[in-house]
C-alpha atoms as a PDB file:
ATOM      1  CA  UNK A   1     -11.584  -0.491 -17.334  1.00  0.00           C
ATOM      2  CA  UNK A   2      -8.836   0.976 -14.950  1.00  0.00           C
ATOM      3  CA  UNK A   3      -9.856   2.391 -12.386  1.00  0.00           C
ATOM      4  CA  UNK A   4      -8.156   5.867 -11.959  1.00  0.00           C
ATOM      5  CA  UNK A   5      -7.396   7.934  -8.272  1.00  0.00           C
ATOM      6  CA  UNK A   6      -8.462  11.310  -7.710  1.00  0.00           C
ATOM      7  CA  UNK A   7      -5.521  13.811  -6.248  1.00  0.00           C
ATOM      8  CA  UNK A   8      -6.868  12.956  -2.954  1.00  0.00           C
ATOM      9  CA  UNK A   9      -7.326   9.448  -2.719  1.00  0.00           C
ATOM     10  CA  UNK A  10      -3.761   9.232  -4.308  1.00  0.00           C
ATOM     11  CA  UNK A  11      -2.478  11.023  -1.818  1.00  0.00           C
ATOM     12  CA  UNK A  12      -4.202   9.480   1.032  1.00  0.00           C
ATOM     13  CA  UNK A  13      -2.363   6.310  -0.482  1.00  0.00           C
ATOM     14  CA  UNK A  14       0.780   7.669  -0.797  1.00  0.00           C
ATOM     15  CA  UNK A  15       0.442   9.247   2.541  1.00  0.00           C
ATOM     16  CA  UNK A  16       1.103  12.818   1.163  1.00  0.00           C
ATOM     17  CA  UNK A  17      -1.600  16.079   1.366  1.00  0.00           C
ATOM     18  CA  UNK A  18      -2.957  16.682  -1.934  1.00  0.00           C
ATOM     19  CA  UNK A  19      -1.429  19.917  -2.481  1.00  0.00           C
ATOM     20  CA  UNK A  20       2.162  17.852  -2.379  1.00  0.00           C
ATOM     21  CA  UNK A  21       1.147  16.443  -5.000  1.00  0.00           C
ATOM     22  CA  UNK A  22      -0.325  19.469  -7.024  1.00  0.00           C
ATOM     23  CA  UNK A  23       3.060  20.870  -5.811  1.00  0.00           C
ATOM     24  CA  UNK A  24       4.993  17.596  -7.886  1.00  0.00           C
ATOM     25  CA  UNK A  25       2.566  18.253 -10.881  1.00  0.00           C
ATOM     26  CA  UNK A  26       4.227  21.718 -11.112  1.00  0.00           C
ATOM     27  CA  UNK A  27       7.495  21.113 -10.854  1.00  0.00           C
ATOM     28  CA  UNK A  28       8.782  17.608 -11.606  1.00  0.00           C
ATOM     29  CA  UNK A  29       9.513  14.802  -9.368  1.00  0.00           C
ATOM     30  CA  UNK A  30       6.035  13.642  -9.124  1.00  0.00           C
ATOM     31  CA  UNK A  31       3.822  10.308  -9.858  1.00  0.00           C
ATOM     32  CA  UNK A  32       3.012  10.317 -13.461  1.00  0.00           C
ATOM     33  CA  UNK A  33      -0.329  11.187 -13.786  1.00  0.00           C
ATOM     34  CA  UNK A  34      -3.676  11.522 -16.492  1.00  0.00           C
ATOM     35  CA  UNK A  35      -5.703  14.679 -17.456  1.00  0.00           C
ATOM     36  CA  UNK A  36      -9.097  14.215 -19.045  1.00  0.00           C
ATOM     37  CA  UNK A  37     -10.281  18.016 -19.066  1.00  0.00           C
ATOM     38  CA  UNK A  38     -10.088  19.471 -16.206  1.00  0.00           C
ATOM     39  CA  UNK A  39      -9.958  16.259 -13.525  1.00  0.00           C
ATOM     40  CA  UNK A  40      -6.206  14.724 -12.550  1.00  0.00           C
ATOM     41  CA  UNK A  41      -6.409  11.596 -12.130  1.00  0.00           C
ATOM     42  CA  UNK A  42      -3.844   8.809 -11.099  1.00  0.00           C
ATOM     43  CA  UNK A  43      -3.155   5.225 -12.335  1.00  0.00           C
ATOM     44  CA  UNK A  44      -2.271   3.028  -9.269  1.00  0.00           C
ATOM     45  CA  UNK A  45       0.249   1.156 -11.143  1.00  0.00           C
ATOM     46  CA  UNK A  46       2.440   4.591 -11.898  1.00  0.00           C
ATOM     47  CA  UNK A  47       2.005   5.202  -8.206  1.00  0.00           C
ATOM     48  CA  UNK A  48       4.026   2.315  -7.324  1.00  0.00           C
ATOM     49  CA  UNK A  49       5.984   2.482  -9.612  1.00  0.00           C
ATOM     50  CA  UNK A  50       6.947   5.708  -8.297  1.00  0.00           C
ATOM     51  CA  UNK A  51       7.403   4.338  -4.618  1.00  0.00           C
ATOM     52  CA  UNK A  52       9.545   2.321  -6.450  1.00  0.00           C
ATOM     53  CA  UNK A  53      11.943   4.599  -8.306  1.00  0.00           C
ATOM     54  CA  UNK A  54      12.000   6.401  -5.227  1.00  0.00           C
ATOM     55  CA  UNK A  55      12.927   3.916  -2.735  1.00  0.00           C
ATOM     56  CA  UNK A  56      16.754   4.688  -0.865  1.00  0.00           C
ATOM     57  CA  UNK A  57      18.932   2.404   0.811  1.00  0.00           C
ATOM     58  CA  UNK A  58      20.477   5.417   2.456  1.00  0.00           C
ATOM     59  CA  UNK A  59      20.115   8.663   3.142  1.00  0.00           C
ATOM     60  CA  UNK A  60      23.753   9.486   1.038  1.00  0.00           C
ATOM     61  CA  UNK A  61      21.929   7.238  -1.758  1.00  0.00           C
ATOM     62  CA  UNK A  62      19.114  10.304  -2.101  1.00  0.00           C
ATOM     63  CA  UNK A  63      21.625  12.829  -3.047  1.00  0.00           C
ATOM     64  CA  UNK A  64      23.983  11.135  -5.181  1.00  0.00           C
ATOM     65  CA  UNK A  65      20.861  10.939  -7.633  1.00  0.00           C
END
């Protein structure tokens, strides 16, 4: 079974407040993430993978995307 992150354990692992990442949910931009009813929940794996995506060489890098 996979064991799936609550908003604030993914964001104490990502080193973000939880309502950054409530803030993502809304608009784009954020982790990919799971609903099952009313809970969020997070898949480790898509959080690195979105460390990942978002990693920069350089801060021009950031806004040529």
């Amino acid at each position: 079974m996979i064991e799936l992150l609550c908003t604030e354990d993914a964001a104490r692992v990502l080193g973000l407040a939880p309502q950054t990442l409530a803030i993502l949910r809304v608009e784009g931009g954020g982790p990919k993430y799971v609903k099952l009813g009313r809970s969020v929940r997070y898949d480790p794996a898509d959080l690195s993978a979105w460390v990942e995506a978002n990693k920069r060489a350089s801060t021009s890098e950031a806004s040529a995307r």
